[in-house]
N, C-alpha and C. Protein backbone atom coordinates (compact mmCIF):
# COMPACT_ATOMS: atom_id res chain seq x y z
N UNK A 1 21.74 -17.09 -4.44
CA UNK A 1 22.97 -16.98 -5.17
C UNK A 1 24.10 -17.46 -4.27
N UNK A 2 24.82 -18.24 -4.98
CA UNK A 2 26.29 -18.65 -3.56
C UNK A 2 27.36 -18.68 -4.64
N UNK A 3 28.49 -17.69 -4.18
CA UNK A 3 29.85 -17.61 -4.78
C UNK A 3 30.21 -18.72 -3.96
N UNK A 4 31.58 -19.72 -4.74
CA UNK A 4 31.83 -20.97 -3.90
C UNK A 4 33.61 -19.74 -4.86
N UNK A 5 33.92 -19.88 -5.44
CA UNK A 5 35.50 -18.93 -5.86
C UNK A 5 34.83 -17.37 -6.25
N UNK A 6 35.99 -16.57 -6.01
CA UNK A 6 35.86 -15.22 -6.84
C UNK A 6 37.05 -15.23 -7.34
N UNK A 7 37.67 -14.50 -8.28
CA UNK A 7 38.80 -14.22 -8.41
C UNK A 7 38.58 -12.83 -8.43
N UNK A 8 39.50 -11.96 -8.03
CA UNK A 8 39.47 -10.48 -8.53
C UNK A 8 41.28 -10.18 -8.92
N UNK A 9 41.33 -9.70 -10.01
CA UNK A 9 42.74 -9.41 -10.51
C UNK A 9 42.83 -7.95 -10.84
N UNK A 10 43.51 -7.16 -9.94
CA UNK A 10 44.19 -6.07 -10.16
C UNK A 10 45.58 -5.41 -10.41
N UNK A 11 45.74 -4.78 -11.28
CA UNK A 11 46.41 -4.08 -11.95
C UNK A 11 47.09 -3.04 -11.29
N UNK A 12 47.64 -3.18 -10.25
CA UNK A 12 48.22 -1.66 -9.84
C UNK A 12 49.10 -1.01 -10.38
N UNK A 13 49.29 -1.05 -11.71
CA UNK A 13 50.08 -0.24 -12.71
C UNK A 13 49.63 0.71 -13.70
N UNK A 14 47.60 0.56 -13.17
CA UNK A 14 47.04 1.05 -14.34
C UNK A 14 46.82 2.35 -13.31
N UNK A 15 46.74 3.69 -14.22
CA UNK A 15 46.96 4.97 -13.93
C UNK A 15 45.40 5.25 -13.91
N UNK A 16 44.78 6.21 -13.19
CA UNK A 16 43.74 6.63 -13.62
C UNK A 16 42.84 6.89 -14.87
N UNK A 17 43.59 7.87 -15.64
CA UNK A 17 43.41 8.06 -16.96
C UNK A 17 42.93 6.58 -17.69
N UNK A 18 44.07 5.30 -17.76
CA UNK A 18 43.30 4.03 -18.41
C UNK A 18 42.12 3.46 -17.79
N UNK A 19 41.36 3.61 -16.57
CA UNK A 19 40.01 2.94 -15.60
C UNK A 19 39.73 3.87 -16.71
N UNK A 20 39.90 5.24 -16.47
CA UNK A 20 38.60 6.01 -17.06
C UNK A 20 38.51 5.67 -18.37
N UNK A 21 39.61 5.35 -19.89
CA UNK A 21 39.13 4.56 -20.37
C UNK A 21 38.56 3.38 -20.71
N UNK A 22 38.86 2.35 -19.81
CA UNK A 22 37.79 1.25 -19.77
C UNK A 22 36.77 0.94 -19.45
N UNK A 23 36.28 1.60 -18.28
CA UNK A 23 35.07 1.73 -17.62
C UNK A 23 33.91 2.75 -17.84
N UNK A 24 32.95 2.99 -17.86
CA UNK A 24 32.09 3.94 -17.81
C UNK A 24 31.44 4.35 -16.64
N UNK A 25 30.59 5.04 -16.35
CA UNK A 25 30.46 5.44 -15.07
C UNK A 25 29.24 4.40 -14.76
N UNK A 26 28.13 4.20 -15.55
CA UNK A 26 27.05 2.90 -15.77
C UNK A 26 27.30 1.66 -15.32
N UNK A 27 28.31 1.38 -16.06
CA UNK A 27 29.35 -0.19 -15.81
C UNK A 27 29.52 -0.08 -14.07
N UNK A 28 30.21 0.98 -13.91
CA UNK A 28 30.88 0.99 -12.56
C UNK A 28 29.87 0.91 -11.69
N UNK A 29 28.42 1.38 -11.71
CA UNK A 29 27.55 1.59 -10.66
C UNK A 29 27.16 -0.01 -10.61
N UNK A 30 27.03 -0.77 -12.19
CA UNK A 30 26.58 -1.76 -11.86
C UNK A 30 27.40 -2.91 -11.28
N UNK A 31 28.48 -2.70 -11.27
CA UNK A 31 29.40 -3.77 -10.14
C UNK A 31 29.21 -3.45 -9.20
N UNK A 32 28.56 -2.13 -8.90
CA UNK A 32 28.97 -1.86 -7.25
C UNK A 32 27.61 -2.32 -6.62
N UNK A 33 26.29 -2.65 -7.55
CA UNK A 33 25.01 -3.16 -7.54
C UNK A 33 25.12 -4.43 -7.22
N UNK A 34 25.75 -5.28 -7.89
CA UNK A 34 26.25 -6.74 -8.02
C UNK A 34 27.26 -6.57 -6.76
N UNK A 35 28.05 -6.38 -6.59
CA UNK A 35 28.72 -6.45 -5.30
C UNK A 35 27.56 -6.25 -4.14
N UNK A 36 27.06 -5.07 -3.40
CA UNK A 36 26.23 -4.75 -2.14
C UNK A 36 24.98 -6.33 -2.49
N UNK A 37 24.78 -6.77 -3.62
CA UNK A 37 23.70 -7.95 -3.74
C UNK A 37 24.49 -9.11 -3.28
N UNK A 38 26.06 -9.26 -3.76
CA UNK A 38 26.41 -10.87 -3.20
C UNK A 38 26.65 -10.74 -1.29
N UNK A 39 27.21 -9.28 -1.18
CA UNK A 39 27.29 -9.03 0.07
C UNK A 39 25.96 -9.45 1.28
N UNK A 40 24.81 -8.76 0.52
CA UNK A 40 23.83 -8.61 1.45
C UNK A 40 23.10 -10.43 1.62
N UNK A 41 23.91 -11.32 0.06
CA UNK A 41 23.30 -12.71 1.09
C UNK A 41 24.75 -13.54 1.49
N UNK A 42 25.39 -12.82 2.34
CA UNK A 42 27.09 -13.65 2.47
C UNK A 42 26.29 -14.12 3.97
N UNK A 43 26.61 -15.22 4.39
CA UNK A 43 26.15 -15.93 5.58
C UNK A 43 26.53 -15.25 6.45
N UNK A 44 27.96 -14.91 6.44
CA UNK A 44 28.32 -14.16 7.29
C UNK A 44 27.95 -12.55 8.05
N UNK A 45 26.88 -11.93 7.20
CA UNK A 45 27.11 -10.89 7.10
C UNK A 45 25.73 -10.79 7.70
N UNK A 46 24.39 -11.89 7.38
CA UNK A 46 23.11 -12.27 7.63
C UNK A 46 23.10 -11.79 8.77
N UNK A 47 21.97 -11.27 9.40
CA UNK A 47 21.84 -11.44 10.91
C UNK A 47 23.00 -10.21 11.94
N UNK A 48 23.79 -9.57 10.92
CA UNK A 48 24.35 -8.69 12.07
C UNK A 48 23.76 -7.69 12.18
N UNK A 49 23.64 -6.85 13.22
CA UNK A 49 23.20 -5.65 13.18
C UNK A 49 24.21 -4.31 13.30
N UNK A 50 23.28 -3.21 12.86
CA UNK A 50 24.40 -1.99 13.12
C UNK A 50 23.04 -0.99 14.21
N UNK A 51 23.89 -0.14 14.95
CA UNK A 51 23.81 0.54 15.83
C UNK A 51 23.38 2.08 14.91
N UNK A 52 22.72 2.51 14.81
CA UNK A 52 22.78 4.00 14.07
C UNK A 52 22.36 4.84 15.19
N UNK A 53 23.21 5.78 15.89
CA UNK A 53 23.20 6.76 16.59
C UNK A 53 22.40 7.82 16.70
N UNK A 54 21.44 8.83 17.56
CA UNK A 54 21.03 9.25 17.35
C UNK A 54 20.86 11.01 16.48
N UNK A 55 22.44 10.77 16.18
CA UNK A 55 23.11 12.41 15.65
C UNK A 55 23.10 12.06 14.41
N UNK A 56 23.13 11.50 13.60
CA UNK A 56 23.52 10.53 11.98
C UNK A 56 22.63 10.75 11.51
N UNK A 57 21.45 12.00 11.82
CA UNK A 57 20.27 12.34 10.91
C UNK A 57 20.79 13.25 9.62
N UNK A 58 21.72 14.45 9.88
CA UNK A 58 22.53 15.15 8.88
C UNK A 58 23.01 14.38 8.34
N UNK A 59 23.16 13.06 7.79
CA UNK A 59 23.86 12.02 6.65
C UNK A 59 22.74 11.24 6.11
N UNK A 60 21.94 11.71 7.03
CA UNK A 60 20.40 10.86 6.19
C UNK A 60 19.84 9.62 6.88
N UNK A 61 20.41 9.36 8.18
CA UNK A 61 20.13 8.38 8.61
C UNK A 61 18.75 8.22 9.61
N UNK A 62 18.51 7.24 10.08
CA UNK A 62 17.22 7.80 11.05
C UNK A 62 17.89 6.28 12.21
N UNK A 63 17.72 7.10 13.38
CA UNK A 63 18.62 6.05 14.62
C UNK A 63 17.50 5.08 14.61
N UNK A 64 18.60 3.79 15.36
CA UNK A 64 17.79 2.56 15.44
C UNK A 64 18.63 1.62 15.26
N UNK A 65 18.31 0.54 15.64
CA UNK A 65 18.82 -0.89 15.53
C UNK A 65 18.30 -1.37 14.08
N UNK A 66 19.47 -1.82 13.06
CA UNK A 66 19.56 -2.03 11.53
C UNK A 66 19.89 -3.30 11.37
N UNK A 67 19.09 -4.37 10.58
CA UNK A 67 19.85 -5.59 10.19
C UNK A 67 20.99 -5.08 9.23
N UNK A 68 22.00 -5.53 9.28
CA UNK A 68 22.98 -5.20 7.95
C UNK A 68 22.66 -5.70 6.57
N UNK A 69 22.58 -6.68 6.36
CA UNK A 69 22.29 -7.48 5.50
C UNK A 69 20.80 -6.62 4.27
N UNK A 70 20.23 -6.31 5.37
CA UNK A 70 18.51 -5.74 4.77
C UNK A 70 19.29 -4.13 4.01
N UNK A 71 19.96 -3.88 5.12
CA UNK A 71 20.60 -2.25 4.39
C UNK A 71 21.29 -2.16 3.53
N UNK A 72 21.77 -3.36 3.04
CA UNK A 72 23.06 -3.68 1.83
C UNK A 72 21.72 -3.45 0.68
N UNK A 73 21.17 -4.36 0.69
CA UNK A 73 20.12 -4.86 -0.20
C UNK A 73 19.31 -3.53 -0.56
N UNK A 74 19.05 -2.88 0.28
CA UNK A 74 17.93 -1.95 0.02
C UNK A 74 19.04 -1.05 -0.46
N UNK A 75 20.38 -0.54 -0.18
CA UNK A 75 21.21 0.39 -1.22
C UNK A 75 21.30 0.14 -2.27
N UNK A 76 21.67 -1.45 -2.80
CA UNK A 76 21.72 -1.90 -3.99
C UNK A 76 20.37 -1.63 -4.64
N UNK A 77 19.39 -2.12 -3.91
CA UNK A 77 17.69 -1.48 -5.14
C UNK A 77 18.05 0.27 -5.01
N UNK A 78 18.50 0.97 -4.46
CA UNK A 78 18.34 2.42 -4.53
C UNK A 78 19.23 3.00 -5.40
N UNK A 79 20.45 1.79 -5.30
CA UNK A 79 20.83 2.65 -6.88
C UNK A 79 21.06 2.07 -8.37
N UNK A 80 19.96 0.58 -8.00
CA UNK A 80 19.64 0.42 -9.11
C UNK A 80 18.41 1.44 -9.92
């Protein structure tokens, strides 16, 4: 997949109350699915790693050296 434009247009006049009428909570998970998926193949993003500490087990983590890219991807299948 390769974004070559995005546009994103926001509204900072819209109040809470109107998102919550336009959106559903479904809708919302699935942009955020579609987003962590264009993320996890951005060239840029390929190939970095993250550091996970060895205390970050109480958040669910398990320490180790992480591709970023692989962890985007695998959140996006977890909450698809």
């Amino acid at each position: 997949m390769k974004v070559k434009n995005l546009t994103v247009n926001i509204n900072m006049q819209t109040n809470e109350e109107d998102y919550e009428q336009t959106i559903n909570p479904f809708e919302a998970r699935e942009m955020l699915i579609d987003v962590l998926r264009c993320a996890s193949q951005d060239k840029h993003i390929i190939g970095q790693k993250v550091i996970i500490p060895d205390d970050c087990e109480k958040y669910g983590f398990v320490e180790g050296n992480f591709d970023v890219s692989v962890m985007i991807h695998f959140l996006a299948d977890m909450l698809e």
